[in-house]
Protein backbone atom coordinates (compact mmCIF):
# COMPACT_ATOMS: atom_id res chain seq x y z
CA UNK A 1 78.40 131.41 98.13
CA UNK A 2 75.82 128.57 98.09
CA UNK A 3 74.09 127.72 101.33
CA UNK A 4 75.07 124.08 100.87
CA UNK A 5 78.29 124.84 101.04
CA UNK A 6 78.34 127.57 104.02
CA UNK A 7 76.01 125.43 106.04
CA UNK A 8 78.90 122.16 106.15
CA UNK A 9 81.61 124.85 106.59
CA UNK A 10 79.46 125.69 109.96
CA UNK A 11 79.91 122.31 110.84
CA UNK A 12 83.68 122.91 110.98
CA UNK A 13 84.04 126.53 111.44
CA UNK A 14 86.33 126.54 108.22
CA UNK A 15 84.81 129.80 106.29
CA UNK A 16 86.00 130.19 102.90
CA UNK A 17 85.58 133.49 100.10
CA UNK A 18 82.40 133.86 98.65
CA UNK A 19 84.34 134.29 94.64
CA UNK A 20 85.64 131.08 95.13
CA UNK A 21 82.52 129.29 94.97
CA UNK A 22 80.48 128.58 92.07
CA UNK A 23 76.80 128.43 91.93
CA UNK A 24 75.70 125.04 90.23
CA UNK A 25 71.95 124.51 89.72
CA UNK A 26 70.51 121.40 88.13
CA UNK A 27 67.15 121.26 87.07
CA UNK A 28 64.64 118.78 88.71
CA UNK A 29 63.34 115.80 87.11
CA UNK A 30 60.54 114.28 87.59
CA UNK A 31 61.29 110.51 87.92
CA UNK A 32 63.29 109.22 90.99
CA UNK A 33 66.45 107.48 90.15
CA UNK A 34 70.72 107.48 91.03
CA UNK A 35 72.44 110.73 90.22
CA UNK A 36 76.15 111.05 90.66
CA UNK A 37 76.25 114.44 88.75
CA UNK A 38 77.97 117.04 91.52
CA UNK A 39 74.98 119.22 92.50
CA UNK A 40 72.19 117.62 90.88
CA UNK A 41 68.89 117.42 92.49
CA UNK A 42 65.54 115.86 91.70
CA UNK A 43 61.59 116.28 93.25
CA UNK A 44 59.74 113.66 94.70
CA UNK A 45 55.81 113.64 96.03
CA UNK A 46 55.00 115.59 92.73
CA UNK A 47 57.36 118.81 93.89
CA UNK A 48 56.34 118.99 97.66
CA UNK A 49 60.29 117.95 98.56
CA UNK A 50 63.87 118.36 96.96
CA UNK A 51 66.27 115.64 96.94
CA UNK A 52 69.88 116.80 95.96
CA UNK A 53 73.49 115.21 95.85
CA UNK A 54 75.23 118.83 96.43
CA UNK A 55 79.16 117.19 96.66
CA UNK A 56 80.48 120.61 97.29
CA UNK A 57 83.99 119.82 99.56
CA UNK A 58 85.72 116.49 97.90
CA UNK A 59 86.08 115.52 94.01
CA UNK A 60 85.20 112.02 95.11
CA UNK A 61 82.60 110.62 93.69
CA UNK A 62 78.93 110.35 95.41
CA UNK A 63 76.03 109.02 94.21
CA UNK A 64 72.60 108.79 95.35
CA UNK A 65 69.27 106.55 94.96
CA UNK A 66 66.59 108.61 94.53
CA UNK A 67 63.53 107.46 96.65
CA UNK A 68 60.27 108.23 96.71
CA UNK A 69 60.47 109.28 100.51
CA UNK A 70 63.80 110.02 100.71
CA UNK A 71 67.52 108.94 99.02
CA UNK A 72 69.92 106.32 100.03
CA UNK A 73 73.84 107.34 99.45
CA UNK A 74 75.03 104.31 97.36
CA UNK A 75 78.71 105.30 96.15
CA UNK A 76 80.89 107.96 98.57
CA UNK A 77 84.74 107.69 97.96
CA UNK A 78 85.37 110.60 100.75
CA UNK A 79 88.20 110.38 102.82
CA UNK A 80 88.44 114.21 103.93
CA UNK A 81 90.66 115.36 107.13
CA UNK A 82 88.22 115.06 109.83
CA UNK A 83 89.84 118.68 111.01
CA UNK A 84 88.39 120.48 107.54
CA UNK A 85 85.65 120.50 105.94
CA UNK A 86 82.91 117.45 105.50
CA UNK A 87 82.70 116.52 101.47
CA UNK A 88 79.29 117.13 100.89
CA UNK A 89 75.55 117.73 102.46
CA UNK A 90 73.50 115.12 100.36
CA UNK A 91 69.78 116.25 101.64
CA UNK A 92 66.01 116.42 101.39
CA UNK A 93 64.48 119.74 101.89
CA UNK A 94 61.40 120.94 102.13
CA UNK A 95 61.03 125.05 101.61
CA UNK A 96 63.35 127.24 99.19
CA UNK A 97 67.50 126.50 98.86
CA UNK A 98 69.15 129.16 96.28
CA UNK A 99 66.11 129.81 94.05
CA UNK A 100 65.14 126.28 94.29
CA UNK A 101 61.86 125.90 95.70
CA UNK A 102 59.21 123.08 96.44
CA UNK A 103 55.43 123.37 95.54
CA UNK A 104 53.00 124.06 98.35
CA UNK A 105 55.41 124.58 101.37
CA UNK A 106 54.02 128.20 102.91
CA UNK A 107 57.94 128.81 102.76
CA UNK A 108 59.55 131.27 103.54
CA UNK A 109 56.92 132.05 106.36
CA UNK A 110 57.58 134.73 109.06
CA UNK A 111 57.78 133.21 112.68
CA UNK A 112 55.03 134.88 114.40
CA UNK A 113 52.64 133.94 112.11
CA UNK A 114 53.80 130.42 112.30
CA UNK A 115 50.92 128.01 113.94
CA UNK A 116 52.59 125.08 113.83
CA UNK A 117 55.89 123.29 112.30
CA UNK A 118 55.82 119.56 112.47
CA UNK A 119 58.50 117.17 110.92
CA UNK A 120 58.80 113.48 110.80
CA UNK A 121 62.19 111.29 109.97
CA UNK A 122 63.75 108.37 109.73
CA UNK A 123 68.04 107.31 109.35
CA UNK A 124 69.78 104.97 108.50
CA UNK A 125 73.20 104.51 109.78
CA UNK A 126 76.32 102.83 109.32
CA UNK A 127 79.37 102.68 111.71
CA UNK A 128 82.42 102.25 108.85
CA UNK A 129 82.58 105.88 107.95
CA UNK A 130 83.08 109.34 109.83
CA UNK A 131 79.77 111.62 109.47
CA UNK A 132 77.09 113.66 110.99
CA UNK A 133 73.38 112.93 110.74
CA UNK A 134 72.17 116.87 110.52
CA UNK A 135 68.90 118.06 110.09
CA UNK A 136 68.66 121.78 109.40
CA UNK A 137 66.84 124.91 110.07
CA UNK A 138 67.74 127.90 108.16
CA UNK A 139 65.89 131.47 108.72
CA UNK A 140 66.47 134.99 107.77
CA UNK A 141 65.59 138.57 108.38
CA UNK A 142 63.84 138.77 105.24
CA UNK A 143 61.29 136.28 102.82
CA UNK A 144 64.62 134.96 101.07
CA UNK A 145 64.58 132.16 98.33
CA UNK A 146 67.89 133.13 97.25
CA UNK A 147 71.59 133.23 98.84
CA UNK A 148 72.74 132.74 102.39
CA UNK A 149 70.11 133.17 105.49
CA UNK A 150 70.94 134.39 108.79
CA UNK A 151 70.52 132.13 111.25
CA UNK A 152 70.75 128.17 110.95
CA UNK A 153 69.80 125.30 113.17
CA UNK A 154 71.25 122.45 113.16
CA UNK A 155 70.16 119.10 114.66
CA UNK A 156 72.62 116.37 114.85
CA UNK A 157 70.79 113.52 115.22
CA UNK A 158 74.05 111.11 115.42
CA UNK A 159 77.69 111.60 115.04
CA UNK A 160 80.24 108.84 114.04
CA UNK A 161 84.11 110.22 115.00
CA UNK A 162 85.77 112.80 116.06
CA UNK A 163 83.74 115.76 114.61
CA UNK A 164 81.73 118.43 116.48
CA UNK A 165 79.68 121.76 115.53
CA UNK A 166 80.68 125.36 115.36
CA UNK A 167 81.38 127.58 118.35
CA UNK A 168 81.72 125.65 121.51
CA UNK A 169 79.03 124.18 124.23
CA UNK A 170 77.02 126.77 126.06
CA UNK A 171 74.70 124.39 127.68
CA UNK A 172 71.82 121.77 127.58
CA UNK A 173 68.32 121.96 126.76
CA UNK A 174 65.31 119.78 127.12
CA UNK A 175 62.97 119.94 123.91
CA UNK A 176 60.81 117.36 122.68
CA UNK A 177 61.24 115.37 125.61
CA UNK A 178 64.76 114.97 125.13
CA UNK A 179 67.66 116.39 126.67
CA UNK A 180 70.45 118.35 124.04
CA UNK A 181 73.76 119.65 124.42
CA UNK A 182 73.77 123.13 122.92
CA UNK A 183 76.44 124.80 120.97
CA UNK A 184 76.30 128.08 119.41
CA UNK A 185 78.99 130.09 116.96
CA UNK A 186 78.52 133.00 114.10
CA UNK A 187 80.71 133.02 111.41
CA UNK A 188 78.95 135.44 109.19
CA UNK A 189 75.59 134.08 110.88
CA UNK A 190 74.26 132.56 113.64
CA UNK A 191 75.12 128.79 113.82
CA UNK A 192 73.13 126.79 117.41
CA UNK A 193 73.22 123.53 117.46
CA UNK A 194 71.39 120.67 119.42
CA UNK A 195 73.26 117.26 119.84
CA UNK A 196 71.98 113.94 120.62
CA UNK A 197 74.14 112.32 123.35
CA UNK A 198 72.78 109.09 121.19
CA UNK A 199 72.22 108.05 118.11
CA UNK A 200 68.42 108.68 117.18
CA UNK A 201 67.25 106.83 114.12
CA UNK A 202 63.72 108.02 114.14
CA UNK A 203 61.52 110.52 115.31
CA UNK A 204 58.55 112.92 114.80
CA UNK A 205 58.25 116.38 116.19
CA UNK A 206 57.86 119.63 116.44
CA UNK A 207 60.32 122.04 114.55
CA UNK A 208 58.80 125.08 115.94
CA UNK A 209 59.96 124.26 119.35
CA UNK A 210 63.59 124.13 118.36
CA UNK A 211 62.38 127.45 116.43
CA UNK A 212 61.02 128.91 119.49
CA UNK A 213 64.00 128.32 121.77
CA UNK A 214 66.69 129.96 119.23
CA UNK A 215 64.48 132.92 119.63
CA UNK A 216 64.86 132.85 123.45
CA UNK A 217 68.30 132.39 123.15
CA UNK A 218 68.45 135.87 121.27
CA UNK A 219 69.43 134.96 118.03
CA UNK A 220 66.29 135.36 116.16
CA UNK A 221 63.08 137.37 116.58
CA UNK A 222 59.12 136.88 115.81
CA UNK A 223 59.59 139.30 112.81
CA UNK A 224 61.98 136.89 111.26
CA UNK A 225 61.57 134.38 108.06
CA UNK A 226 61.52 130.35 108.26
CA UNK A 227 62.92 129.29 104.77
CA UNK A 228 63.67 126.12 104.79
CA UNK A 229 63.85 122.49 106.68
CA UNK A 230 66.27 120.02 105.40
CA UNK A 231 67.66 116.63 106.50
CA UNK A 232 70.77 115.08 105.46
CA UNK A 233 74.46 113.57 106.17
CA UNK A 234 77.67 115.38 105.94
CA UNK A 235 79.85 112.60 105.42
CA UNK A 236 83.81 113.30 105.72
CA UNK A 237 85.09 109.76 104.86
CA UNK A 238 82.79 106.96 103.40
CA UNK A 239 79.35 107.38 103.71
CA UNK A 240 78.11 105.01 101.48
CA UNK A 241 74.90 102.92 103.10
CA UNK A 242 73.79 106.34 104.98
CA UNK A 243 69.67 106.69 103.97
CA UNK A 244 67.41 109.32 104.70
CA UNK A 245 64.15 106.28 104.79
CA UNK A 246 61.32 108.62 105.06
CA UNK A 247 61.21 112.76 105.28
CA UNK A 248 58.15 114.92 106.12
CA UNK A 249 57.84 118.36 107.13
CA UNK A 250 54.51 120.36 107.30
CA UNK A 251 54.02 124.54 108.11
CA UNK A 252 50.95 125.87 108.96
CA UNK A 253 50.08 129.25 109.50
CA UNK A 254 47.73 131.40 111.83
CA UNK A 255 50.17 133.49 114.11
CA UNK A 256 50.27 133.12 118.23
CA UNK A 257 47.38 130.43 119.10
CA UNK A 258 44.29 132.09 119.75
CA UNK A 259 45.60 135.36 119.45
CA UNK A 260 47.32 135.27 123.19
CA UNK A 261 49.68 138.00 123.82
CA UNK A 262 50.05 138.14 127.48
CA UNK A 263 53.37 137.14 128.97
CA UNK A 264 53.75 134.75 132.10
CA UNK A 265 54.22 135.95 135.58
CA UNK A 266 58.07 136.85 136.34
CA UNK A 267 59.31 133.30 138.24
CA UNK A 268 60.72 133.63 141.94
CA UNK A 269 64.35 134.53 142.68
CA UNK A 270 66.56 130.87 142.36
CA UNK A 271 68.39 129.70 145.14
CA UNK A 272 71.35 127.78 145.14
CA UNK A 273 72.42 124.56 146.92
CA UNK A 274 75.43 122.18 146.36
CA UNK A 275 77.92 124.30 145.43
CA UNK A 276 80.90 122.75 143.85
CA UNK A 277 84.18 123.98 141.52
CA UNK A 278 81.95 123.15 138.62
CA UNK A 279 78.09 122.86 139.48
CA UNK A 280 74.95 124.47 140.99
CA UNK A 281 71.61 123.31 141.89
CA UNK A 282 69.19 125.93 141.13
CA UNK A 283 64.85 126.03 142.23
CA UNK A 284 62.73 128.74 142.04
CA UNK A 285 58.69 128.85 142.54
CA UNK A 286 56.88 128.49 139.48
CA UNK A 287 55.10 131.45 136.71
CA UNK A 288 51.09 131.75 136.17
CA UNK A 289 49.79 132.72 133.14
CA UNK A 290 46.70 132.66 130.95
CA UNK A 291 47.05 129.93 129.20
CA UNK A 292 49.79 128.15 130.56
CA UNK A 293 53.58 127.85 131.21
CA UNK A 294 55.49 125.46 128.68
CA UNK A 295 58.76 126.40 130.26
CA UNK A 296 61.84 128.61 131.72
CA UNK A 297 65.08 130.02 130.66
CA UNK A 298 67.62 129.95 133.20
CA UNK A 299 70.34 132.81 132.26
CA UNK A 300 73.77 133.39 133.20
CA UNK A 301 76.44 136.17 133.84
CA UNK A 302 79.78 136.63 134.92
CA UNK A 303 80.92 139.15 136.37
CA UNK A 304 79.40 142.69 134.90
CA UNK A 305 78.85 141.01 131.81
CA UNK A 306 75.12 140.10 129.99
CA UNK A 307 73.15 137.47 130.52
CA UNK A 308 72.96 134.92 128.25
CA UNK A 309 70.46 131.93 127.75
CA UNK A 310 72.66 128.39 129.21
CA UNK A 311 69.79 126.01 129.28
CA UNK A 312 65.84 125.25 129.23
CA UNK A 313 63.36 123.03 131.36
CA UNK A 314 60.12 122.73 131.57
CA UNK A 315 60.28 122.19 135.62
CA UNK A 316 61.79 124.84 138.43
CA UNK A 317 64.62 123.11 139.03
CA UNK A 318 68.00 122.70 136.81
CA UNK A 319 71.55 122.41 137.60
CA UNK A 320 74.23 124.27 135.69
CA UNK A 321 77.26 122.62 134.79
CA UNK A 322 80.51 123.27 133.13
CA UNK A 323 81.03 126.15 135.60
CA UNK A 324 85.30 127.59 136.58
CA UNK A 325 86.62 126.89 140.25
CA UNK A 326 86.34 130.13 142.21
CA UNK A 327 84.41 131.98 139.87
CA UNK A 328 81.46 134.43 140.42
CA UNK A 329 78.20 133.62 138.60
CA UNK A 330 74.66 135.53 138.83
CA UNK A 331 71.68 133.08 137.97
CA UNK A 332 68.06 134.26 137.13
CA UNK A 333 65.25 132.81 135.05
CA UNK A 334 62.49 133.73 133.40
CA UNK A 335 59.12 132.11 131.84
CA UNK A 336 57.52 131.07 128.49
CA UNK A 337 54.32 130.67 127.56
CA UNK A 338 52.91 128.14 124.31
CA UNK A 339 52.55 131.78 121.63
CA UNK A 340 56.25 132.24 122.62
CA UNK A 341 55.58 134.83 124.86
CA UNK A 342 58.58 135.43 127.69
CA UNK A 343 57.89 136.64 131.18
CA UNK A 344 60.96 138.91 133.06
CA UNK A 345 63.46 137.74 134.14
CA UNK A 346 63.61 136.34 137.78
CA UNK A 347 65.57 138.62 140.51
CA UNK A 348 69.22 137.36 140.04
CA UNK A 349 70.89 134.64 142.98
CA UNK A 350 74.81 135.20 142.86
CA UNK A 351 76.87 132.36 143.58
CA UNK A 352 80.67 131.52 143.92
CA UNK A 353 82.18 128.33 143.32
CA UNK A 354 84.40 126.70 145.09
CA UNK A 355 88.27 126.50 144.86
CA UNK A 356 88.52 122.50 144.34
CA UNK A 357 90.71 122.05 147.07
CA UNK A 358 93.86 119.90 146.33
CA UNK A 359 94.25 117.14 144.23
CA UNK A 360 92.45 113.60 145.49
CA UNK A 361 95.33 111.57 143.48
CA UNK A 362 95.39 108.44 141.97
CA UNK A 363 92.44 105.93 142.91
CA UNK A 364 89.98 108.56 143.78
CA UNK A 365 87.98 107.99 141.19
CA UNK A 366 85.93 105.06 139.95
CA UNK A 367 84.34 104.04 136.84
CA UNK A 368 81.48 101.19 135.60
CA UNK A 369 80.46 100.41 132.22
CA UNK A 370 77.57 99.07 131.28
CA UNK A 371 75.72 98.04 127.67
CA UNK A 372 72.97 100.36 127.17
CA UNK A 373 71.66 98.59 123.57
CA UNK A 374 73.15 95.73 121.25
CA UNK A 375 72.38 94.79 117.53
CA UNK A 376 73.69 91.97 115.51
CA UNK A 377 77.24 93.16 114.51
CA UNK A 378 77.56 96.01 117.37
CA UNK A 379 76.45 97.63 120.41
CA UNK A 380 76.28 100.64 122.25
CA UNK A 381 77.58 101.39 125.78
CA UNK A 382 78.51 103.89 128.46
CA UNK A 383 80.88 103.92 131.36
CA UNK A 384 79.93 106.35 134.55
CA UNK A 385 82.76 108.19 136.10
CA UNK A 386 82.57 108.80 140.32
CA UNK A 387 84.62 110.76 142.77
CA UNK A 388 85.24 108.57 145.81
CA UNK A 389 87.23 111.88 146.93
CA UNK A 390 86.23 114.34 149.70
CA UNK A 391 87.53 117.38 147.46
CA UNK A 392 86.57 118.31 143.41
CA UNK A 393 88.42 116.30 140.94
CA UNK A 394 89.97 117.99 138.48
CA UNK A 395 89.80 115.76 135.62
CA UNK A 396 89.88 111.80 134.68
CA UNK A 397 91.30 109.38 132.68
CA UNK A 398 89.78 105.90 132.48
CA UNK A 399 90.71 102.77 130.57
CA UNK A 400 89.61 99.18 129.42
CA UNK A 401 89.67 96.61 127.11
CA UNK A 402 87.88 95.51 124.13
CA UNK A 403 87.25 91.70 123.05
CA UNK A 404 88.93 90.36 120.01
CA UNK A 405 87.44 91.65 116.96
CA UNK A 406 85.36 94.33 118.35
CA UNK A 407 86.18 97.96 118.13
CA UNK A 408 84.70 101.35 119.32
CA UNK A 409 83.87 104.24 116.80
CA UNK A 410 82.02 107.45 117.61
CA UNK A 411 82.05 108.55 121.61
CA UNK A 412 80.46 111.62 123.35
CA UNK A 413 81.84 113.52 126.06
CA UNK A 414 84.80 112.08 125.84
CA UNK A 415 88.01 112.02 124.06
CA UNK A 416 88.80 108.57 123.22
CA UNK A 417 92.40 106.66 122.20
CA UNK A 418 92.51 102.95 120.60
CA UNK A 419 96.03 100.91 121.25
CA UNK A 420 95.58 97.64 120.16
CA UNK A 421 92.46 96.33 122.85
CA UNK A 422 93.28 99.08 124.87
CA UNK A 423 90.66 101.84 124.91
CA UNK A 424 91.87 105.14 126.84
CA UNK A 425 89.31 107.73 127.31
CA UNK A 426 89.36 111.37 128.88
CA UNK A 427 87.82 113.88 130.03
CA UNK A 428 86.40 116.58 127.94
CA UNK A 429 86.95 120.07 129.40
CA UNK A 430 82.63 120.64 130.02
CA UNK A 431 82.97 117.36 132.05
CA UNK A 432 86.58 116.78 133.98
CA UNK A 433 85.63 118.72 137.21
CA UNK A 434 83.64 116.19 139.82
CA UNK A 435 82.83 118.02 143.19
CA UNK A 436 83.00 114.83 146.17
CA UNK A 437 80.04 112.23 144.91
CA UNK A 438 79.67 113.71 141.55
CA UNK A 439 79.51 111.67 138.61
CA UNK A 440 80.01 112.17 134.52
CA UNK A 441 79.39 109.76 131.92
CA UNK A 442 80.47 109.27 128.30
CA UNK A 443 79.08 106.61 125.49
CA UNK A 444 80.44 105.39 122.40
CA UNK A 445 78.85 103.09 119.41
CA UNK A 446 81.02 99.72 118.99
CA UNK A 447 81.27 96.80 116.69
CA UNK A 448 81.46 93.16 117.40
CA UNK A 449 80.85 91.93 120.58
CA UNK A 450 80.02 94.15 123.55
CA UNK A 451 82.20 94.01 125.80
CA UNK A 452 81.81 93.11 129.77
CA UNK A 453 85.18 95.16 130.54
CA UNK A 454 87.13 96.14 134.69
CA UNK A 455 86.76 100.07 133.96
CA UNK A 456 90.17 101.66 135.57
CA UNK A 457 90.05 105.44 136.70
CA UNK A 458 92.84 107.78 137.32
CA UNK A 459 92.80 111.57 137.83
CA UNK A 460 95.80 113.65 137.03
């Protein structure tokens, strides 16, 4: 099966048989210019990146313009269930895809010997389609140029409807400076994901540390091969005006800076305060080490059952969400240092939530919207949910209206209705439980004219 085509199926979690895929390979050209032709794919920068079309899941047509930086979608017919499968992963990569390799990339590389992994890119989006903006990081037990790796990492810069990654949410993480809602799945390989809860259009940084926190989670190891970097759209309906502007990606060698093997000092035991149906605040005194802490995994368990990786930070403080009323949960954390290096983990704090209490009933809640950014032609907003109660909400409803002419298309942590003006969003089930003074918010990407709306919240 061709990686193209398995990495969009892990966007869905749709898996079909390897013998009923067939490998297509175009040669490169040389010059930039619009292909249409299914798989085709073409160099740019003299061989140091791959551009391809790769229209694996529709028989729609697609075409691409062929930039020197990067490729603009100019033609995309798709109108695929947005339950199945996307129609294609149009991409730039950087590294080796099914024999298909670039010039000069150090790709594949093995992780520990990995000095630094820098990438820079810029989107373009449009809001008429349904698609996700994903930028991926495949790896594999072995130095493979050919067939399907082992592990993938996927970055989803934006999302535009109702579409969402494999497995299901398992927590945030703060990398790069931003904060990510994490998802993880295997269907035949590893599949975490990092989601913006905004669009980003732009940004450079460093792949390694996305690299270096999939390997906390578990999923990979040091001895482990980086094979390629690519970034791309997986369109399900429309797509055309979608750009990849400008794609870099650099991989340096040189193993664990300055040769530092020495793990950080094992963090102090958490403790716990505001304890709701749902939530935990967690603080624990800080690791030493050497050279110097970059941050701390804070692990969970329930029950008897393993620890598992739920979130990052690079403070001593985080609070775990998404937890189940009256449920037991042990919470310990441990340290990293910059060569990736991982301290023990932290003696475990053992909480239980609480039951919820009854039901606060209608009017309980409140909700505000406000306009976080506006363009010509659209806008984006959010509205913030509250519980007025004294006892845990157990989910929310809210709804509002929209001015003539505008409309609302992709929203996060939320699931959204349109009647008419009448906009009806709910909670998702990370999000519905509020202990007393707790608050949730969702966002959405609009066009027309922002709207200025009287937010109304109900809870069941």
């Amino acid at each position: 099966m061709i990686r193209s085509t398995l990495r969009a199926l892990a966007a869905t979690g749709i898996v079909l048989a390897s013998s009923a895929i067939a490998v297509v390979a175009a040669a490169p050209a040389a010059n930039a210019e619009v292909i249409c032709d299914q798989y085709a794919s073409r160099t740019i920068q003299n061989g140091r990146y791959v551009v391809q079309n790769n229209r694996w899941g529709a028989s729609t047509t697609q075409c691409i313009d062929v930039t020197s930086n990067g490729f603009t979608i100019t033609q995309a017919n798709h109108n695929n269930p947005t339950n199945g499968a996307p129609a294609s992963y149009p991409s730039v990569f950087l590294g080796c895809h099914y024999t298909n390799c670039t010039s000069g990339s150090n790709l594949p590389i093995q992780v520990s010997r990995i000095s630094s992994a820098t990438s820079s890119i810029s989107y373009t989006y449009v809001n008429n389609a349904t698609y996700n903006a994903s930028y991926d990081i495949w790896l594999d037990p072995q130095p493979r140029t050919d067939g399907q790796n082992g592990a993938e990492i996927m970055i989803w810069f934006n999302r535009q409807g109702s579409i969402q990654p494999i497995g299901s949410r398992v927590g945030t993480a703060t990398i790069g400076g931003r904060t990510w809602e994490v998802w993880r799945g295997n269907i035949g390989w590893e599949v975490v994901s990092y989601v913006a809860p905004s669009p980003i259009s732009s940004w450079s940084f460093s792949v390694l540390d996305f690299i270096n926190d999939v390997r906390n989670r578990g999923a990979i190891t040091n001895s482990w091969y980086l094979t390629s970097i690519q970034a791309g759209f997986e369109p399900w309906v429309g797509g055309a005006g979608l750009a990849v502007n400008s794609f870099s990606a650099s991989v340096n060698g040189g193993g664990n800076p300055g040769g530092d093997t020495q793990a950080p000092s094992t963090p102090g035991q958490p403790s716990a305060s505001n304890v709701t149906s749902s939530s935990v605040n967690l603080s624990w005194s800080g690791s030493t080490d050497n050279v110097g802490v970059t941050g701390y995994e804070v692990l969970r368990s329930t029950g008897g059952g393993s620890p598992t990786v739920v979130g990052t930070t690079s403070g001593t403080s985080f609070t775990a969400t998404g937890l189940s009323a009256s449920t037991t949960y042990t919470f310990s954390v441990r340290a990293r240092d910059a060569a990736g290096n991982t301290s023990s983990a932290s003696a475990g704090r053992t909480v239980t939530t609480s039951s919820g209490g009854g039901n606060p009933g209608t009017g309980a809640c409140t909700a505000t919207y406000r306009t976080t950014n506006s363009w010509s032609g659209g806008f984006q907003g959010e509205v913030t949910v509250r519980n007025n109660g004294t006892s845990t909400l157990n989910g929310w409803t809210t709804t509002w209206s929209l001015p003539g002419g505008s409309s609302i298309g992709q929203v996060w942590d939320g699931r959204s209705s349109v009647s008419g003006s009448t906009v009806t969003v709910r909670n998702e089930a990370y999000n519905g439980n509020l202990g007393a003074g707790a608050t949730a918010t969702y966002g959405f990407i609009g066009t027309g004219t922002a709207p200025n709306p009287s937010v109304t919240c109900t809870s069941p």
